[in-house]
N, C-alpha and C. Protein backbone atom coordinates (compact mmCIF):
# COMPACT_ATOMS: atom_id res chain seq x y z
N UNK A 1 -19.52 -8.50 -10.23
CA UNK A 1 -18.09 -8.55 -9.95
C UNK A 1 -17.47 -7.15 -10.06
N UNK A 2 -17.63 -6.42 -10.88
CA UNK A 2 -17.36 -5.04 -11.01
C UNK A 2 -17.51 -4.14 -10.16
N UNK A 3 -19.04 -4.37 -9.77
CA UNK A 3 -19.47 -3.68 -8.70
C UNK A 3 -18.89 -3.92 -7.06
N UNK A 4 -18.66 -4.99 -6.97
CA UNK A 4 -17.21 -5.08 -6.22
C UNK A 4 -16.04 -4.76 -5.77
N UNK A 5 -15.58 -4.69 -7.52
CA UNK A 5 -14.30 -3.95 -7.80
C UNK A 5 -14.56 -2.65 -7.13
N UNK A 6 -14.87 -1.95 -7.48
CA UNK A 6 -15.53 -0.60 -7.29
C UNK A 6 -15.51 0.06 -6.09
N UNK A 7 -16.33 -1.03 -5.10
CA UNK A 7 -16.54 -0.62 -4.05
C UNK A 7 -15.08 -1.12 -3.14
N UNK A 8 -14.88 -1.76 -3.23
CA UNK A 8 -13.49 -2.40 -2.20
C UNK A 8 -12.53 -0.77 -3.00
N UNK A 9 -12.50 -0.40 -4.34
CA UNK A 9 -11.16 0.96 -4.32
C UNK A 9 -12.05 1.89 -3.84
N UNK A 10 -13.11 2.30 -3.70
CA UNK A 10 -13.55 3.38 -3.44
C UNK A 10 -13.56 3.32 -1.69
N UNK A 11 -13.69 1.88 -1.23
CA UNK A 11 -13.35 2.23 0.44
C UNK A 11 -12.00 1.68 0.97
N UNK A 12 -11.65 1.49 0.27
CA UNK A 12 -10.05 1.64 0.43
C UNK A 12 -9.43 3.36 0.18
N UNK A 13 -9.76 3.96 -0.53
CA UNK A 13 -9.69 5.38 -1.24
C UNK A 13 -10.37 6.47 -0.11
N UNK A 14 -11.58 5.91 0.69
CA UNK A 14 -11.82 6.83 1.85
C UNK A 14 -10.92 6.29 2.82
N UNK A 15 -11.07 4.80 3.12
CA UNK A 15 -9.62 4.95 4.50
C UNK A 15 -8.58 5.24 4.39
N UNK A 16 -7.78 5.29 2.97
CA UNK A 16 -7.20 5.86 2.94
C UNK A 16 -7.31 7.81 2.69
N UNK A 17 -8.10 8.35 2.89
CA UNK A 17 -8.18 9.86 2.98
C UNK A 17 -8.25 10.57 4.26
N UNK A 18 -8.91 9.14 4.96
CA UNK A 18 -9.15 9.69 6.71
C UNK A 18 -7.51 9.18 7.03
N UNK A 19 -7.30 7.96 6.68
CA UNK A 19 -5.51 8.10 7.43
C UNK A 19 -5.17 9.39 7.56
N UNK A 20 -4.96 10.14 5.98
CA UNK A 20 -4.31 11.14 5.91
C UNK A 20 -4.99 12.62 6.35
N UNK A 21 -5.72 12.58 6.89
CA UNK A 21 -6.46 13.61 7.27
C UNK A 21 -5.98 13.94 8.80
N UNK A 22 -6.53 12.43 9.79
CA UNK A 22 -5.70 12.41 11.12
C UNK A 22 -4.48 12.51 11.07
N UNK A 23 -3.59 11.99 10.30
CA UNK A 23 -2.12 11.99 10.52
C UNK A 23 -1.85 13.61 10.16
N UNK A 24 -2.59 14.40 9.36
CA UNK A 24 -2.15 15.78 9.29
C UNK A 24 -2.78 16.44 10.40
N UNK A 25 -4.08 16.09 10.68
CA UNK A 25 -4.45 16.75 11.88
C UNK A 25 -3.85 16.37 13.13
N UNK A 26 -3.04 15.55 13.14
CA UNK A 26 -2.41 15.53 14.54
C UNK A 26 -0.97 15.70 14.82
N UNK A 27 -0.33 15.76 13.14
CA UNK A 27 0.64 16.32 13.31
C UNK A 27 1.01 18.05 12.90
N UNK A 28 0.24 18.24 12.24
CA UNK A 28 -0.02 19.56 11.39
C UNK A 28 0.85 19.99 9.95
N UNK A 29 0.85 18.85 9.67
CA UNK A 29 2.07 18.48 8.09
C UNK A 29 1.57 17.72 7.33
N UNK A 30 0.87 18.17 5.98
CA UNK A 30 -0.10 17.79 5.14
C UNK A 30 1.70 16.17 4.43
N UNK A 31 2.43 16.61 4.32
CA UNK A 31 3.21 15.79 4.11
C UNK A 31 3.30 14.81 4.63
N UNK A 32 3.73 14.67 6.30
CA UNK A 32 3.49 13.52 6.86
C UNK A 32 2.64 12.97 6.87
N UNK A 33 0.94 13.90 6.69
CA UNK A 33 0.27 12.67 6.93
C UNK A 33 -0.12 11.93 5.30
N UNK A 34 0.71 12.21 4.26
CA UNK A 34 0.78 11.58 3.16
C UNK A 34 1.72 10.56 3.40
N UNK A 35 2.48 10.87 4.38
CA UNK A 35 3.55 9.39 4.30
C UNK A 35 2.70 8.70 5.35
N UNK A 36 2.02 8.67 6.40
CA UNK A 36 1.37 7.90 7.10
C UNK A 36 0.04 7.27 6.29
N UNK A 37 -0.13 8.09 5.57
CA UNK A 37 -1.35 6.97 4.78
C UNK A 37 -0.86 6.08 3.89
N UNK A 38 0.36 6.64 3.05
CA UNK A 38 0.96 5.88 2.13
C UNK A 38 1.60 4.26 2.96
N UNK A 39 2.43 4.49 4.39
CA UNK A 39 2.74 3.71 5.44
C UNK A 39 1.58 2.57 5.33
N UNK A 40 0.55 3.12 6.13
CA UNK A 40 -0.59 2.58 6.10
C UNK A 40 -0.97 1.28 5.24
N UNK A 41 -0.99 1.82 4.21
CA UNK A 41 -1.56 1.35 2.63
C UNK A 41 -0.67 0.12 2.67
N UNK A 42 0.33 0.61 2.57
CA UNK A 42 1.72 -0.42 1.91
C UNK A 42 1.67 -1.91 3.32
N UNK A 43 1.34 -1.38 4.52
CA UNK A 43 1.53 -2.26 5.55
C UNK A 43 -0.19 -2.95 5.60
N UNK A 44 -1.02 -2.90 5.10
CA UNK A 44 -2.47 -3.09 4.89
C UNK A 44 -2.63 -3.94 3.65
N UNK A 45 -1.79 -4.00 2.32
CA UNK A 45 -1.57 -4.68 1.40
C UNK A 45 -0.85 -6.04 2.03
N UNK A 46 0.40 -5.59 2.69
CA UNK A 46 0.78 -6.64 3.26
C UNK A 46 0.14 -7.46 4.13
N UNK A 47 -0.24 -7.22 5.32
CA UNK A 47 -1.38 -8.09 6.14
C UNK A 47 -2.32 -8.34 5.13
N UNK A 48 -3.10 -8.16 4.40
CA UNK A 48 -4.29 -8.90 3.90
C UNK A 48 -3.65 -9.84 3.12
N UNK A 49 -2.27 -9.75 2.07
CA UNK A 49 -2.21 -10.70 1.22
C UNK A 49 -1.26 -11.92 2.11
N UNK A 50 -0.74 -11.90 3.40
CA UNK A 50 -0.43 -12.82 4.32
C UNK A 50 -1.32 -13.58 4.85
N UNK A 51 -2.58 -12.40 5.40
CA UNK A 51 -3.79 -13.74 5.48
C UNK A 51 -4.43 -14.49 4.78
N UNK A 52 -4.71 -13.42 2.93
CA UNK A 52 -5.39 -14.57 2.70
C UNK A 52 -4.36 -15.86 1.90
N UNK A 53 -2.96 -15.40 2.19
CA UNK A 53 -1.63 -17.11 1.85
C UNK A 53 -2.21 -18.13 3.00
N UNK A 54 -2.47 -17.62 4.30
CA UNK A 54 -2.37 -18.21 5.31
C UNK A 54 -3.54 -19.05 5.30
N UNK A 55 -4.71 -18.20 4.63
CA UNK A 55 -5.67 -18.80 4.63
C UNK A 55 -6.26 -19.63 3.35
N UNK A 56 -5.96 -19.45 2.74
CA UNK A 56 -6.03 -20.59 1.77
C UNK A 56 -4.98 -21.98 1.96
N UNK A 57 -4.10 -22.01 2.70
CA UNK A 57 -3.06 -23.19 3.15
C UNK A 57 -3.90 -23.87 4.13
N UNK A 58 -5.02 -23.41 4.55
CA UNK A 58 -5.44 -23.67 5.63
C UNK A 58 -6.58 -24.57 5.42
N UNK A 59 -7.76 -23.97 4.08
CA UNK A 59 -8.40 -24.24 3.30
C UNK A 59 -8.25 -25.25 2.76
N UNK A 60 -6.59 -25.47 2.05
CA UNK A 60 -6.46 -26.51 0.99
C UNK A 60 -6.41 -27.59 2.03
N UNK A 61 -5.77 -27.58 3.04
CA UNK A 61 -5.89 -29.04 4.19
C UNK A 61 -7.03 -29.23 4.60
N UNK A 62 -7.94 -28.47 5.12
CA UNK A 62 -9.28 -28.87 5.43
C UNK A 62 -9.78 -29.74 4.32
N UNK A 63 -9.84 -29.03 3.64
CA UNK A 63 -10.26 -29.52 2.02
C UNK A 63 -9.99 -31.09 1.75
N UNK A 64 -8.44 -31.36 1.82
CA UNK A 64 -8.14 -32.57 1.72
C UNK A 64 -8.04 -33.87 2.97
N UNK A 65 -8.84 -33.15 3.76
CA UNK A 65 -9.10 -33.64 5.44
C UNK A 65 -10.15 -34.44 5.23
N UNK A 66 -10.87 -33.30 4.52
CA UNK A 66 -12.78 -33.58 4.85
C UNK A 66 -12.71 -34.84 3.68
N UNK A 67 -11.89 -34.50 2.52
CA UNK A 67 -11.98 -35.72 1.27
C UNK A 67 -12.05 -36.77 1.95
N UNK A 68 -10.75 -37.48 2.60
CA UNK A 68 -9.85 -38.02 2.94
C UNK A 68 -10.96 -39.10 4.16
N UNK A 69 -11.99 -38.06 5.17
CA UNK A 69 -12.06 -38.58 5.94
C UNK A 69 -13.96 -38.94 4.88
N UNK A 70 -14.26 -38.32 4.16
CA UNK A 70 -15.56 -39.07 3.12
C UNK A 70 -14.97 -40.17 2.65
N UNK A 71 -13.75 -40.29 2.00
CA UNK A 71 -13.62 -41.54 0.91
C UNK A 71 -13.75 -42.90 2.29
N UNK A 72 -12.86 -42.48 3.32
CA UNK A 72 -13.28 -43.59 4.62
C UNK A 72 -14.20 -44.13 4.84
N UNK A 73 -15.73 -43.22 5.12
CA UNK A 73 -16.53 -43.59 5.23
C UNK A 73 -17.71 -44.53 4.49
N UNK A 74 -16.85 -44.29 2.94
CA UNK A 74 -17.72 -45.26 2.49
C UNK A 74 -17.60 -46.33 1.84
């Protein structure tokens, strides 16, 4: 589990270094491209913790689908 941990900040920690690398290399402002990675980050937290709401709502009905349609069958 740790080792997990680990690896999901450490490649989160390189995509976030290449954000900011392109966003300075293409704008030529070590600043901006700190606000474009920071951008990034903050809008990347958001989509993942929307999918996985979305997807566990999704989960819990299957879930109580599949019960629902076992207790039928027998």
């Amino acid at each position: 589990m740790i080792t997990r941990i680990k690896r999901a900040f450490t490649a989160r920690a390189i995509s976030l270094l290449i954000t900011i690398s392109i966003g300075w290399f293409l704008t030529g402002d070590f600043q901006l491209g700190l606000s474009i990675g920071a951008i990034d980050t903050v809008i990347k937290l958001f989509i993942y913790y929307s999918h996985e709401s979305i997807w566990e709502t999704k989960m819990a009905k299957d879930i109580k689908r599949i019960k629902k349609n076992y207790i039928k069958e027998k």
